[in-house]
Each structure stands twice: as structure tokens, then as C-alpha cells.
N, C-alpha and C. Protein backbone atom coordinates (compact mmCIF):
# COMPACT_ATOMS: atom_id res chain seq x y z
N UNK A 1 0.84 -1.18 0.00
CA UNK A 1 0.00 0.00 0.00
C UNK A 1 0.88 1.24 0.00
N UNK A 2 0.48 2.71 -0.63
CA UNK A 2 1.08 3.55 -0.26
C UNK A 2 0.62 4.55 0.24
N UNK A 3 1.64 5.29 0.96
CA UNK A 3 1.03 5.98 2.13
C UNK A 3 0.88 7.46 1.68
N UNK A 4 -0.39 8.17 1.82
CA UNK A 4 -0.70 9.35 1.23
C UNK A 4 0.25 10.39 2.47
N UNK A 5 -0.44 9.91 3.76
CA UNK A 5 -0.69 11.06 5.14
C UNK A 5 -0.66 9.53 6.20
N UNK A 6 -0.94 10.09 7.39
CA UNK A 6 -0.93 9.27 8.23
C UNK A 6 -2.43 8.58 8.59
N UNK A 7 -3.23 9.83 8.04
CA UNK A 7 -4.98 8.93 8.07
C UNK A 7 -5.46 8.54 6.95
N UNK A 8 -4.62 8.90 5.69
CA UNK A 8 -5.13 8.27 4.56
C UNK A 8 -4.09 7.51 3.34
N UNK A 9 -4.64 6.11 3.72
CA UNK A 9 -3.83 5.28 2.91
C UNK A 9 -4.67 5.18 1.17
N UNK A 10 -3.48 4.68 0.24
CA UNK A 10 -4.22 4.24 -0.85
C UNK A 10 -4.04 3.24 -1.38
N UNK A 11 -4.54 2.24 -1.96
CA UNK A 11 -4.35 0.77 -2.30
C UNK A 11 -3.85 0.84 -3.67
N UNK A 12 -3.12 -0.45 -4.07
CA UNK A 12 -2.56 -0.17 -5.19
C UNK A 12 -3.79 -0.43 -6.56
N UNK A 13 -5.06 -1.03 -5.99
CA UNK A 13 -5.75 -0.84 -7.17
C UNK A 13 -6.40 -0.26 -7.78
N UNK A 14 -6.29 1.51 -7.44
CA UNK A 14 -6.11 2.34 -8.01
C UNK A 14 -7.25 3.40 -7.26
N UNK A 15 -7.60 4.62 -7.48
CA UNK A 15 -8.52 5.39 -7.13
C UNK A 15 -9.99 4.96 -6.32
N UNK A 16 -10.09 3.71 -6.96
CA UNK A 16 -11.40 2.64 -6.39
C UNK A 16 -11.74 3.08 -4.81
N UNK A 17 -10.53 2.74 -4.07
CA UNK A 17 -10.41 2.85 -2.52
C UNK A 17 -9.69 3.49 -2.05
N UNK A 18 -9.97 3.78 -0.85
CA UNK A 18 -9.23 4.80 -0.40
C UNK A 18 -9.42 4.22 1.45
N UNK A 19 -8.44 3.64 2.20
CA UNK A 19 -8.74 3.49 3.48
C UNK A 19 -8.11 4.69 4.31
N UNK A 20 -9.09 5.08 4.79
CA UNK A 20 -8.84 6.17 6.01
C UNK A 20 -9.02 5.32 7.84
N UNK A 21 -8.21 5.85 8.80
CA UNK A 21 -8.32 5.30 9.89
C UNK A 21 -8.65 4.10 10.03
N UNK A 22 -8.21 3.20 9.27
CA UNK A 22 -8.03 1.40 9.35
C UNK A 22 -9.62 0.95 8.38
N UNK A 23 -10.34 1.95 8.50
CA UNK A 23 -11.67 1.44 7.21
C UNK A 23 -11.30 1.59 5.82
N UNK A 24 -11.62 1.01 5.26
CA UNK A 24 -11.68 0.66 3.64
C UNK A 24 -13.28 1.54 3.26
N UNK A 25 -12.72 2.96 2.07
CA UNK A 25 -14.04 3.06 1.69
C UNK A 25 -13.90 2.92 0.22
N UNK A 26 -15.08 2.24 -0.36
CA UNK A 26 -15.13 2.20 -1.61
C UNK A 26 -15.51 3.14 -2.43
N UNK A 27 -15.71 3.78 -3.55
CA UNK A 27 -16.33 4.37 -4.39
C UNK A 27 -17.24 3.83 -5.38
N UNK A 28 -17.07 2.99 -5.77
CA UNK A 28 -18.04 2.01 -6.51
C UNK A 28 -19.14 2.03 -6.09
N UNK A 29 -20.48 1.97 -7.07
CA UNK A 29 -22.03 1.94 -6.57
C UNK A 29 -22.26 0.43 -6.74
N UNK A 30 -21.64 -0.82 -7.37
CA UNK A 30 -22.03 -1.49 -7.65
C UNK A 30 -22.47 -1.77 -9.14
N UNK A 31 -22.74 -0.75 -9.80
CA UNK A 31 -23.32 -0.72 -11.46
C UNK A 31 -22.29 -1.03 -12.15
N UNK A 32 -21.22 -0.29 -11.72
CA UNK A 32 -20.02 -0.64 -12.82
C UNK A 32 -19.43 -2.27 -12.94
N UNK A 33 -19.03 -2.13 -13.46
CA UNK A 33 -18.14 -3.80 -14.11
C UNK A 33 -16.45 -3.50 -13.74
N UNK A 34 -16.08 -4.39 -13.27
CA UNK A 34 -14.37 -4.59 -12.99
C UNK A 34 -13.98 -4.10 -14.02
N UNK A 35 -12.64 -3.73 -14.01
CA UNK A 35 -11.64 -3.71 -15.06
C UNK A 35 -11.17 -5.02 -15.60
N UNK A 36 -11.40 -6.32 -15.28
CA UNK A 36 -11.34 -7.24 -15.62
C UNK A 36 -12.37 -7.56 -16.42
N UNK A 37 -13.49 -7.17 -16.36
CA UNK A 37 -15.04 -7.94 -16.90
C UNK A 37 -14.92 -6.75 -18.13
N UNK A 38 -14.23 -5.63 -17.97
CA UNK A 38 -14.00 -4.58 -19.53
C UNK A 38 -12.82 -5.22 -20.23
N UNK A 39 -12.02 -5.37 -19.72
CA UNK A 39 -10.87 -5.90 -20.41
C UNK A 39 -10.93 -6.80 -21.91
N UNK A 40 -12.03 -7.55 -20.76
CA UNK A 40 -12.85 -9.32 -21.45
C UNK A 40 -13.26 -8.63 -23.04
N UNK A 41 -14.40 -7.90 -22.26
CA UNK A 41 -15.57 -7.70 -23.30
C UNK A 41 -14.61 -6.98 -24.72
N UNK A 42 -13.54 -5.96 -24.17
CA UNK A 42 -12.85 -5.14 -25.73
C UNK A 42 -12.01 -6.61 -26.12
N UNK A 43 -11.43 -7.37 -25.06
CA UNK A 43 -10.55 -8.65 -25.73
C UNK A 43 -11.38 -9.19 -27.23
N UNK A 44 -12.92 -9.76 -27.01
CA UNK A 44 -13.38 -10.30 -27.54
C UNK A 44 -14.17 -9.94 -28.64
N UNK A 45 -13.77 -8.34 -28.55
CA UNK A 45 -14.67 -7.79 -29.88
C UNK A 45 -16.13 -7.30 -29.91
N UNK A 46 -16.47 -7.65 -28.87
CA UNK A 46 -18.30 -7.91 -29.05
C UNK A 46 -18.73 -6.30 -28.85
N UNK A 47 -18.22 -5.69 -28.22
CA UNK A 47 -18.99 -4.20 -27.73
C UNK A 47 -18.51 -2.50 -29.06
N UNK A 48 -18.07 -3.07 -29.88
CA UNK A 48 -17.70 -2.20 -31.58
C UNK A 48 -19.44 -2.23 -31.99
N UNK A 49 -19.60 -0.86 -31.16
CA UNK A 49 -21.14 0.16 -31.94
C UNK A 49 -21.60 -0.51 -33.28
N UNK A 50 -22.40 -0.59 -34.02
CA UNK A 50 -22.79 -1.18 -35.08
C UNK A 50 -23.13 0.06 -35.90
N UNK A 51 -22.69 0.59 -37.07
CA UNK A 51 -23.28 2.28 -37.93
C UNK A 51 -24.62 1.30 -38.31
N UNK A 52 -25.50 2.89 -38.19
CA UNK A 52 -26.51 2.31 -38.47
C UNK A 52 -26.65 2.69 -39.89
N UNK A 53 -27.62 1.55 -40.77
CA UNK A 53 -27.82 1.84 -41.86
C UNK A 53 -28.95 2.98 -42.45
N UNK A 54 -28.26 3.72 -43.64
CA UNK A 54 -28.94 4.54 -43.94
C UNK A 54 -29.86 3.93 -45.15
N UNK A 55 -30.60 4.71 -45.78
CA UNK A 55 -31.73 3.91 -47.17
C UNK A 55 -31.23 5.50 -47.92
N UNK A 56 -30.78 5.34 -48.83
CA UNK A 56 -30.36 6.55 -49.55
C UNK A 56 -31.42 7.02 -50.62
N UNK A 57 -32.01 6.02 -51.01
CA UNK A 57 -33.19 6.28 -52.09
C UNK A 57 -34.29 6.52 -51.39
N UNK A 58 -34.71 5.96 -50.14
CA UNK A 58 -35.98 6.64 -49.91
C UNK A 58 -35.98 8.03 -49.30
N UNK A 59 -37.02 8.82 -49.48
CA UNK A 59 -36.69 10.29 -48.56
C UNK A 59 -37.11 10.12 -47.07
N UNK A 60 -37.03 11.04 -46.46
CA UNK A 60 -37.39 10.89 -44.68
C UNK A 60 -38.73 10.97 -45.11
N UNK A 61 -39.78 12.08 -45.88
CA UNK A 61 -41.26 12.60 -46.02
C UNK A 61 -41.54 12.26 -47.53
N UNK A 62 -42.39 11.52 -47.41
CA UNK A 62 -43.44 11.61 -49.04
C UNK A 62 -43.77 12.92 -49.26
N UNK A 63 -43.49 13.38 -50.47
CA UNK A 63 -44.10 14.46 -50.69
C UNK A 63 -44.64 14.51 -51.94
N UNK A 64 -45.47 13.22 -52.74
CA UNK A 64 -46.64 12.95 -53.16
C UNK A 64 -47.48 12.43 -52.27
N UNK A 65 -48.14 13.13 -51.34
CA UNK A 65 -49.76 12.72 -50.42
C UNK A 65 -50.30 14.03 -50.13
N UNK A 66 -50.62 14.26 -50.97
CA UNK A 66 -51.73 15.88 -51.31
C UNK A 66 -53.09 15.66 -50.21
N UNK A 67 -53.34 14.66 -49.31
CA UNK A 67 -54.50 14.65 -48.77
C UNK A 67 -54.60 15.10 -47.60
N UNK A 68 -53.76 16.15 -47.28
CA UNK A 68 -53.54 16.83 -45.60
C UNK A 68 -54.61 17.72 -45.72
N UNK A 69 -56.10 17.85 -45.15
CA UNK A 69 -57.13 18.04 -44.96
C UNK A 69 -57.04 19.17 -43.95
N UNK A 70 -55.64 19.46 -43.23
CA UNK A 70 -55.56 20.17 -42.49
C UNK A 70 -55.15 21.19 -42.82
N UNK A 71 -54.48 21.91 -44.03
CA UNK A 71 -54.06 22.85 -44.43
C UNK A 71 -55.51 23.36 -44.41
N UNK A 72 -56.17 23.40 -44.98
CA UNK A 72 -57.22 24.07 -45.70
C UNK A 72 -58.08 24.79 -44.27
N UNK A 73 -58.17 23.88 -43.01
CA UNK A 73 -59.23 24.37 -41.92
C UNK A 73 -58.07 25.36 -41.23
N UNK A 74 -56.17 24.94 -41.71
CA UNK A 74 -55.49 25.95 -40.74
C UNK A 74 -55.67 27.22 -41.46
N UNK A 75 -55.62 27.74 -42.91
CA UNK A 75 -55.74 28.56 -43.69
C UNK A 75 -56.84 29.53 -43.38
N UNK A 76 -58.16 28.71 -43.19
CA UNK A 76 -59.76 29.26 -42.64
C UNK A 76 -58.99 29.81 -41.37
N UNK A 77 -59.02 28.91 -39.76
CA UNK A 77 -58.76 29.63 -39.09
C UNK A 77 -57.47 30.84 -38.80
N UNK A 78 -56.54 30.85 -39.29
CA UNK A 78 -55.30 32.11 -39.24
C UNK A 78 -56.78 32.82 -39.84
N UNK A 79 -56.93 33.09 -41.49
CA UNK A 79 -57.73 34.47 -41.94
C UNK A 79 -58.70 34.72 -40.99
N UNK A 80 -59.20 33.94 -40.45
CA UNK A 80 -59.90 34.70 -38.89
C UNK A 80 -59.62 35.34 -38.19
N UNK A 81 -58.64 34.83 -37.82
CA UNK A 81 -58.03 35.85 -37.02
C UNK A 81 -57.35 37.11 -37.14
N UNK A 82 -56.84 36.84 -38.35
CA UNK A 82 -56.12 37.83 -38.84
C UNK A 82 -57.39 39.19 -39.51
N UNK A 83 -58.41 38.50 -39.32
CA UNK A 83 -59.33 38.84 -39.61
C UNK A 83 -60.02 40.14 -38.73
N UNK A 84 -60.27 39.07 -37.73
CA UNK A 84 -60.85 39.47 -36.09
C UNK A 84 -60.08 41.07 -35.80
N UNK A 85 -58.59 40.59 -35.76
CA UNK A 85 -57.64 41.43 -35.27
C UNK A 85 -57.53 42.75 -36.22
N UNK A 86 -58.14 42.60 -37.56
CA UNK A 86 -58.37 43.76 -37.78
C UNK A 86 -59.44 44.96 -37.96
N UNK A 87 -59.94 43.86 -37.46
CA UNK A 87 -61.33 44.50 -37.13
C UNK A 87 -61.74 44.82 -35.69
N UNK A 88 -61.22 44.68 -34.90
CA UNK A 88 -60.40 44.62 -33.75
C UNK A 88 -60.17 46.00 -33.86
N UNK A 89 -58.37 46.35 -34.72
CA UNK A 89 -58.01 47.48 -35.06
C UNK A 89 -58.77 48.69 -35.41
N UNK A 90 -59.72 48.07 -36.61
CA UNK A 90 -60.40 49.56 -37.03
C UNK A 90 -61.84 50.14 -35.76
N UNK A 91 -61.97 49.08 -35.07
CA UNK A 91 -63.14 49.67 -34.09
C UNK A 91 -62.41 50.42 -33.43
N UNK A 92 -61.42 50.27 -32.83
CA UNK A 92 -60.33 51.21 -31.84
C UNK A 92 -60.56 52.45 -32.15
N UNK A 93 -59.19 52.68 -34.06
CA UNK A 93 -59.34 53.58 -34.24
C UNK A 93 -60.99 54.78 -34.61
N UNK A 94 -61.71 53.86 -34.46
CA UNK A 94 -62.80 54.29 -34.47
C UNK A 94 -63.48 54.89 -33.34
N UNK A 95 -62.98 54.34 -32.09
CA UNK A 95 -63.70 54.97 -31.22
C UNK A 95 -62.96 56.33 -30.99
N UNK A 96 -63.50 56.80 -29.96
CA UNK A 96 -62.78 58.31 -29.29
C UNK A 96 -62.22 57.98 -28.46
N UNK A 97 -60.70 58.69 -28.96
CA UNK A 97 -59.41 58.18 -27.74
C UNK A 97 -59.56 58.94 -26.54
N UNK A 98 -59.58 58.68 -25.04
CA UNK A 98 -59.14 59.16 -24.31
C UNK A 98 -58.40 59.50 -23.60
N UNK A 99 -57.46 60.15 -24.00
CA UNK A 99 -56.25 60.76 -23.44
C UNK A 99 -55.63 62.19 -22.77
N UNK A 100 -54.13 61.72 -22.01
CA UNK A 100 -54.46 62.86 -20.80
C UNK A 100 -54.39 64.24 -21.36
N UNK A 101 -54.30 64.24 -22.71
CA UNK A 101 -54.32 66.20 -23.28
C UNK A 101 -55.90 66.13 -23.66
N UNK A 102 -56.46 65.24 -23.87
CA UNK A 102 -58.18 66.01 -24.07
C UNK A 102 -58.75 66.49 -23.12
N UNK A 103 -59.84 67.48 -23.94
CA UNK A 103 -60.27 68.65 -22.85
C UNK A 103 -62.03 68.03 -22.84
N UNK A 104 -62.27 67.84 -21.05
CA UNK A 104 -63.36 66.78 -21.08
C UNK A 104 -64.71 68.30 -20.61
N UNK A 105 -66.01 68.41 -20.58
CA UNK A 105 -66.60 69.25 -19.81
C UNK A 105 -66.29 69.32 -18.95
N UNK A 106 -67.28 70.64 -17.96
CA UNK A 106 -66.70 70.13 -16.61
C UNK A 106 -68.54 69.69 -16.27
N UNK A 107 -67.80 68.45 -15.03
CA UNK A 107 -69.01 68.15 -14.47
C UNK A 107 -69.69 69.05 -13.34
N UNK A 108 -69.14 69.99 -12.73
CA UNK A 108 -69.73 70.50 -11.94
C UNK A 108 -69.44 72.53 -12.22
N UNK A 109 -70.77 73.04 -11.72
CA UNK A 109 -70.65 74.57 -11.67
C UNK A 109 -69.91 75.22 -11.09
N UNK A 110 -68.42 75.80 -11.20
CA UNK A 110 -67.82 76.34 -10.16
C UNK A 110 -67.83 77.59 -10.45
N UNK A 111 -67.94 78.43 -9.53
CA UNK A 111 -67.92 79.98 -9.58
C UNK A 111 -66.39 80.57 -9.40
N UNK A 112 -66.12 81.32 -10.11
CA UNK A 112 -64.78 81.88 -10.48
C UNK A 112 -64.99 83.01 -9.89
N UNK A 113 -63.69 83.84 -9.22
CA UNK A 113 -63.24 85.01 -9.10
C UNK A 113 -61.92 85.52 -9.35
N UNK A 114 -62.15 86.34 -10.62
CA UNK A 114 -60.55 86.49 -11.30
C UNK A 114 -59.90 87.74 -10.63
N UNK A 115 -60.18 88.16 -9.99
CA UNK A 115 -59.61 88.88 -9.18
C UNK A 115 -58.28 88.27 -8.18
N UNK A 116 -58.61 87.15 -8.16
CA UNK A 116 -57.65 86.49 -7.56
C UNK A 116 -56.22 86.34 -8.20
N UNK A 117 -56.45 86.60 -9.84
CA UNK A 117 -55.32 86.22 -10.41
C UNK A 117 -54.49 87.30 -9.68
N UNK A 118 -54.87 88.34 -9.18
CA UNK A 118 -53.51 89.27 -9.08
C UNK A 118 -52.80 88.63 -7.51
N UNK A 119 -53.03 87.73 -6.86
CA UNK A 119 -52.82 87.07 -6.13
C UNK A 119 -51.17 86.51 -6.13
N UNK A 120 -51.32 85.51 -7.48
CA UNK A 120 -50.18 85.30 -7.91
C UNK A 120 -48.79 86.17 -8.34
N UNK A 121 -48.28 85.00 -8.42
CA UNK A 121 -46.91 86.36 -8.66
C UNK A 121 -46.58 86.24 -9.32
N UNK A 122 -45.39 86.59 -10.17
CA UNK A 122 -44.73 87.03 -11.84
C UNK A 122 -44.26 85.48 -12.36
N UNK A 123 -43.69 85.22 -11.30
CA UNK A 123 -43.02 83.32 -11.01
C UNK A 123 -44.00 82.46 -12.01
N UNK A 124 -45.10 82.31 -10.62
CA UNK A 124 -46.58 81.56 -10.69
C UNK A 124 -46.93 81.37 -12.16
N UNK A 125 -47.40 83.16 -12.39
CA UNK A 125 -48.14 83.32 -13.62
C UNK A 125 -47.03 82.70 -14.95
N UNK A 126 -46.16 82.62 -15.22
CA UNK A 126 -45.22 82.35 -16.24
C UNK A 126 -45.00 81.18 -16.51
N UNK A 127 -44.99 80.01 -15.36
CA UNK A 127 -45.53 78.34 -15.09
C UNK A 127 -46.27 78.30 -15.63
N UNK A 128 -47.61 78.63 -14.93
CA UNK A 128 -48.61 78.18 -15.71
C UNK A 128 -48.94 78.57 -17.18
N UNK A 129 -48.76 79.92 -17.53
CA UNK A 129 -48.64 79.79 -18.85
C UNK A 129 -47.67 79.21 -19.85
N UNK A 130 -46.53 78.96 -19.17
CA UNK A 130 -45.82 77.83 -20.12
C UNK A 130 -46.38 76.65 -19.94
N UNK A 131 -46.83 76.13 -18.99
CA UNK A 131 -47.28 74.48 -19.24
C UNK A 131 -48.61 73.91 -18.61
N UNK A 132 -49.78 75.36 -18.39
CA UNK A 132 -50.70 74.51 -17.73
C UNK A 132 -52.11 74.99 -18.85
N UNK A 133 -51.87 76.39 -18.68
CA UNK A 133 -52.82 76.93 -19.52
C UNK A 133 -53.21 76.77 -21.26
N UNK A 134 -54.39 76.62 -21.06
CA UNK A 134 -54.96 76.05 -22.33
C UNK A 134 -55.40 77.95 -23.09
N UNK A 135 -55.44 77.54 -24.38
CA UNK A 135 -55.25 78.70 -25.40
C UNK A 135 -56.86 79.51 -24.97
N UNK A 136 -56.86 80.41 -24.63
CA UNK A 136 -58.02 81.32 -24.35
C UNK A 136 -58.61 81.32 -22.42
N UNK A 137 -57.97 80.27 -22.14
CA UNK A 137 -58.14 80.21 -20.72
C UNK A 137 -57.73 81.07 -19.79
N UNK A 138 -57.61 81.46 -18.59
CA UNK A 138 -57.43 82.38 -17.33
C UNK A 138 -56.89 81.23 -16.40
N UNK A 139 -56.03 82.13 -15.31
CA UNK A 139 -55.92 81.46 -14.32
C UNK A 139 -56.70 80.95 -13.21
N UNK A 140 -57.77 81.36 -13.22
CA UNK A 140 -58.81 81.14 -12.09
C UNK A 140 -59.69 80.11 -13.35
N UNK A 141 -59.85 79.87 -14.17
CA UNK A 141 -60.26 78.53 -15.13
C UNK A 141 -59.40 77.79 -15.34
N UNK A 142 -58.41 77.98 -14.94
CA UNK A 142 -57.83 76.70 -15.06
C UNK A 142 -57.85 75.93 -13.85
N UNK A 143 -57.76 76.63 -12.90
CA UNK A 143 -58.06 76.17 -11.09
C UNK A 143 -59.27 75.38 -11.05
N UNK A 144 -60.50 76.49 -11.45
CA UNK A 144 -61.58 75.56 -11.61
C UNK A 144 -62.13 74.07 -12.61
N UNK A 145 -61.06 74.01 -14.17
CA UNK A 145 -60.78 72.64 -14.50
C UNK A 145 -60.48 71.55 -13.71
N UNK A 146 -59.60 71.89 -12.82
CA UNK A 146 -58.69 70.83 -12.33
C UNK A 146 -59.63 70.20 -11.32
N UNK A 147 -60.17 71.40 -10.38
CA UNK A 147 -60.53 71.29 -9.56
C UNK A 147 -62.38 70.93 -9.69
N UNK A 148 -62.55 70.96 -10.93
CA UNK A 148 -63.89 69.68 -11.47
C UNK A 148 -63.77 68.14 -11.47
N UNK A 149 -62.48 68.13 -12.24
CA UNK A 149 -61.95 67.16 -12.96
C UNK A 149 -61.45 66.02 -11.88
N UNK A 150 -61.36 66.93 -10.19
CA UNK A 150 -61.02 65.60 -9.60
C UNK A 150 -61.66 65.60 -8.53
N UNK A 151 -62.26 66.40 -8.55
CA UNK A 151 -63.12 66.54 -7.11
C UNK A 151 -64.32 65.56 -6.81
N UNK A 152 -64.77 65.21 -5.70
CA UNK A 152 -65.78 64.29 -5.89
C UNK A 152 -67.39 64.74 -5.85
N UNK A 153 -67.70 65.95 -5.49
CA UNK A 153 -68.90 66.47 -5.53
C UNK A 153 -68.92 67.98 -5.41
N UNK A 154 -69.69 68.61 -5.83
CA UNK A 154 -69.63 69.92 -6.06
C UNK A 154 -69.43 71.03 -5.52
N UNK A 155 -69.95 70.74 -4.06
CA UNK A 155 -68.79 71.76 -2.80
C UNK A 155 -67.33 71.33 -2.69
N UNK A 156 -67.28 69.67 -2.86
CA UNK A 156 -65.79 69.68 -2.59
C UNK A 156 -64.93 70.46 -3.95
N UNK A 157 -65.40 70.54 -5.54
CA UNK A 157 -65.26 71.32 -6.25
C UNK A 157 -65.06 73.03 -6.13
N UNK A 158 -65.92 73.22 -5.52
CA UNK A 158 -65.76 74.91 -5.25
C UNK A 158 -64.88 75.20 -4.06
N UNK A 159 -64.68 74.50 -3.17
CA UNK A 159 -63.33 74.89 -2.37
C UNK A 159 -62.06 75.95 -2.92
């Protein structure tokens, strides 16, 4: 035997075993075959793969059998759909988009006092006319848009 360390020996028949502290452990599950029972089998020839044979004249697919019955119902269903989906499409563009730049009524009566605009200051007023105010609108209409648009009932609106 030769000696790895002092707790682990190795046997001379190769990687198989390995005894540590006077036990013998194996590695083997049992499935495998000796190196003797392989030896045998390449000695004797028997385990040389066999090529498998090919058929060179026939093809893998016939492609005289015109009777696939299924093209014709897959053809029907795709144009359905393709169908559906565009009709689909044109109702969309058909309806009325709602989006966040459209200008909706207002649902509730709010009473304005533009007197207030002088309230604001040079700052204020220059904001909102760069990015809030709509073309012909005031600052006290635009307060009262917003303040339609999210309010939940009509005093809470006029606040």
C-alpha cells in the first residue's frame, strides 16, 4: 500500500479505494463492471457500436400525399383571425381616444373670481402659462378645470 498522510492510505488498485483510519471506503455503486469484466468484453470484440444503416433512395417525407385536410381548416382559421384582429383594429381607431391632453366638460358649476389672479406672482403666472394653460383660458379657469376634474362632488369642487 502507499502511504498518502498518516490517516489516509491508498491501495494499489487504483482510485477505487481509499482506506482512512483502518476502514476501507469504496467508491463504486455497484453498477459498474471490474476492469477485468471490460478488459474481457474489448478482448473479444463484441462491444464495436454497429453504424446504423442509412436507405439513400428513400426520402425521410413523401411528398406525393396531397391529402392533408388540415391545411385548408389551418388557412380558414389564421384568416380569422387575422381577420378578427383587424377589425379589432379599425373599431379602436374608431372609437374616441381618451387621453391625458383632451379637454373633457366640466361636471360641476364652479364659480370663479378672477380677481384672484392678481394674487399670484410674476413666477406663478409664467408656469402656468408655459405648461398649464390652455389657449383662451385664465388662471382662475384653469383652477376651476382641475378642480372639477377631480373633485368628488360639487362643494368639494368649489373649495
Amino acid at each position: 500500500m502507499l502511504t498518502d498522510s498518516n490517516e489516509y492510505r491508498t491501495s494499489r488498485c487504483g482510485a477505487d479505494e481509499i482506506e482512512r483510519r483502518g476502514r476501507t471506503v469504496e467508491f463504486r455503486n455497484g453498477d459498474e463492471p471490474g476492469m477485468a469484466e471490460i478488459e474481457a468484453v474489448l478482448a473479444s470484440g463484441e462491444a464495436r457500436p454497429k453504424a446504423p444503416t442509412k436507405q439513400k433512395d428513400a426520402p425521410a417525407v413523401a411528398m406525393t400525399d396531397k391529402s392533408d385536410a388540415g391545411s385548408d381548416a389551418l388557412v380558414e382559421q389564421l384568416g380569422a383571425a387575422v381577420l378578427a384582429g383587424a377589425l379589432g383594429e379599425a373599431s379602436k381607431a374608431a372609437a374616441p381616444q381618451d387621453d391625458s391632453k383632451a379637454i373633457h366638460e366640466r361636471r360641476f358649476a364652479i364659480e370663479v373670481d378672477h380677481a384672484r389672479d392678481a394674487l399670484l406672482t410674476d413666477f406663478g403666472k409664467d408656469t402656468l402659462d408655459d405648461r398649464y394653460l390652455l389657449p383662451g383660458e385664465r388662471y382662475q379657469d384653469l383652477f376651476a378645470r382641475v378642480a372639477a376634474a377631480y373633485a368628488d362632488d360639487e362643494p368639494h369642487a368649489q373649495r
